[in-house]
Protein backbone atom coordinates (compact mmCIF):
# COMPACT_ATOMS: atom_id res chain seq x y z
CA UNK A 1 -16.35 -69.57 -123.99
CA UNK A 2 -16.62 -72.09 -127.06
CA UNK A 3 -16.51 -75.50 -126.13
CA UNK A 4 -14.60 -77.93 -129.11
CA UNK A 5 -15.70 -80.72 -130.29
CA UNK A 6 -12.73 -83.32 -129.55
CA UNK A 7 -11.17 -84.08 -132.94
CA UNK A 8 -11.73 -87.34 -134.85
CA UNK A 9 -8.78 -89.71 -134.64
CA UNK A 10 -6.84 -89.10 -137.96
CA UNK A 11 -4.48 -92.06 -139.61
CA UNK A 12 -0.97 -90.83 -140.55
CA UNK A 13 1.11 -92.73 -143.35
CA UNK A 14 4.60 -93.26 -142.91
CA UNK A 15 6.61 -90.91 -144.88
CA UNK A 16 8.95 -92.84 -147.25
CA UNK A 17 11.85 -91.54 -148.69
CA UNK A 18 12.74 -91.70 -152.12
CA UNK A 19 15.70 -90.50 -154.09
CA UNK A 20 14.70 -87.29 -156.03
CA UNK A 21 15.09 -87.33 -159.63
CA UNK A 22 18.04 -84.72 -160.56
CA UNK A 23 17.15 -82.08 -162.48
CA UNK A 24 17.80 -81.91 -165.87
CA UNK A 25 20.90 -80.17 -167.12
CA UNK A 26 20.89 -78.90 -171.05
CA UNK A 27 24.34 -79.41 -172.57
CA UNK A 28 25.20 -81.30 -170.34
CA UNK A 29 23.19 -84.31 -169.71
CA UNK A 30 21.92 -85.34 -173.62
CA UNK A 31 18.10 -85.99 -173.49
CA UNK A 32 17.50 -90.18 -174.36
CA UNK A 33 16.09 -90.04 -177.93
CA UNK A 34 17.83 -93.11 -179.05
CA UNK A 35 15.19 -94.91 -180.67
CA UNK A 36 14.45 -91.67 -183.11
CA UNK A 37 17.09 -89.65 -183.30
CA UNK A 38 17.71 -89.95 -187.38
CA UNK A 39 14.41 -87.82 -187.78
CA UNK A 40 16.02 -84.72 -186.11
CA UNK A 41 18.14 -85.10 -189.45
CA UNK A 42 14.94 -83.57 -191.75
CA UNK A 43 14.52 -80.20 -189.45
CA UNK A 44 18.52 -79.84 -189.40
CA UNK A 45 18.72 -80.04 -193.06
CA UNK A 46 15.51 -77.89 -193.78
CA UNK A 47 16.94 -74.58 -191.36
CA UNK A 48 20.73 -75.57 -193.32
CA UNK A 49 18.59 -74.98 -197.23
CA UNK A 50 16.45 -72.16 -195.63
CA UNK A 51 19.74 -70.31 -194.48
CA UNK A 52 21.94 -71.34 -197.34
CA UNK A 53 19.06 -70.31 -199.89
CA UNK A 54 18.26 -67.24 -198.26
CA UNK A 55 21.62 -65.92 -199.25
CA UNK A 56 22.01 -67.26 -202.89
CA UNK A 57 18.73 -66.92 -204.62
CA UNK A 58 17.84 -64.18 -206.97
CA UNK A 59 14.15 -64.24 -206.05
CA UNK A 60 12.71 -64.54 -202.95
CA UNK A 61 9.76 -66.07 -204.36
CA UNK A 62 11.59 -69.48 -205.39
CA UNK A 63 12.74 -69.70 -202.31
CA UNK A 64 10.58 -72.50 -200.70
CA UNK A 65 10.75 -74.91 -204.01
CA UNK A 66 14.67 -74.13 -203.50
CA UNK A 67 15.37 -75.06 -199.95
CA UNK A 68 12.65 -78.03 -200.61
CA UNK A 69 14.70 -79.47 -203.48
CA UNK A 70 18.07 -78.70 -201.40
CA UNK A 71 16.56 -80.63 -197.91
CA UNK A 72 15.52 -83.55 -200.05
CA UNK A 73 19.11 -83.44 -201.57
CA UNK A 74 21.04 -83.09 -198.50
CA UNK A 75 18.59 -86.31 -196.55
CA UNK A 76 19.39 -88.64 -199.97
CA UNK A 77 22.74 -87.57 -199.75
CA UNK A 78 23.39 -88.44 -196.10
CA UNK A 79 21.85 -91.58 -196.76
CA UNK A 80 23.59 -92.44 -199.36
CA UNK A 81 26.95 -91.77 -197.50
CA UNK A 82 25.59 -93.70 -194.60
CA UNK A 83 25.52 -96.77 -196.83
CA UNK A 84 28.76 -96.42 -198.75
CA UNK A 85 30.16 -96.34 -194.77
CA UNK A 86 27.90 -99.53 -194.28
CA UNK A 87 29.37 -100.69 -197.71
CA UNK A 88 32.74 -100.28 -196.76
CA UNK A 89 33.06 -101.21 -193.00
CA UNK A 90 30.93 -104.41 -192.95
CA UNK A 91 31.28 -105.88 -196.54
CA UNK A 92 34.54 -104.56 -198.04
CA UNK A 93 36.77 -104.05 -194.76
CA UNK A 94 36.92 -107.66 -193.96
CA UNK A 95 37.79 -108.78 -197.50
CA UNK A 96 40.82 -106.39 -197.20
CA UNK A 97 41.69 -107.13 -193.42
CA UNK A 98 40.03 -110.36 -192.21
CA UNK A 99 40.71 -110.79 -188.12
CA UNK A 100 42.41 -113.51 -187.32
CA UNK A 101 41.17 -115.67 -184.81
């Protein structure tokens, strides 16, 4: 018969709850990309040229310089709507309908 060895005294810590994070749920709770969410506009309007392109050009080998030319087109273009909207809603929307007081 083995004789043990009586076991050191061991320190617990108190076990603390704490709320558990939920998990995440896609399409249904939007992931927080506030701060940069206006450069998810440059992938979106490559894979829109890339797909458009693929269909119209003649030769595949201009296809690249194509849906290049098209992404830069589509970014200045939403830009520049995005400022006419600034244009219009800040600058020439109060001329037309100031709010009274």
């Amino acid at each position: 018969m083995q004789t043990q060895s009586p076991a050191a005294p061991t320190t617990t810590q108190p076990v603390t709850s704490q709320p558990s994070k939920p998990p995440h749920r896609p399409f249904i709770d939007p992931l927080t990309i506030d701060a940069g969410w206006f450069w998810l506009l440059v992938p979106l309007a490559l894979c829109i040229s890339v797909g458009y392109k693929a269909v119209r050009v003649h030769d595949i080998r201009t296809l690249p310089r194509q849906a290049l030319a098209m992404t830069i087109q589509l970014i200045l273009g939403i830009i520049a709507i995005g400022a006419l909207g600034y244009i219009v809603i800040e600058k020439l929307l109060p001329l037309i309908a100031p709010i009274k007081d």
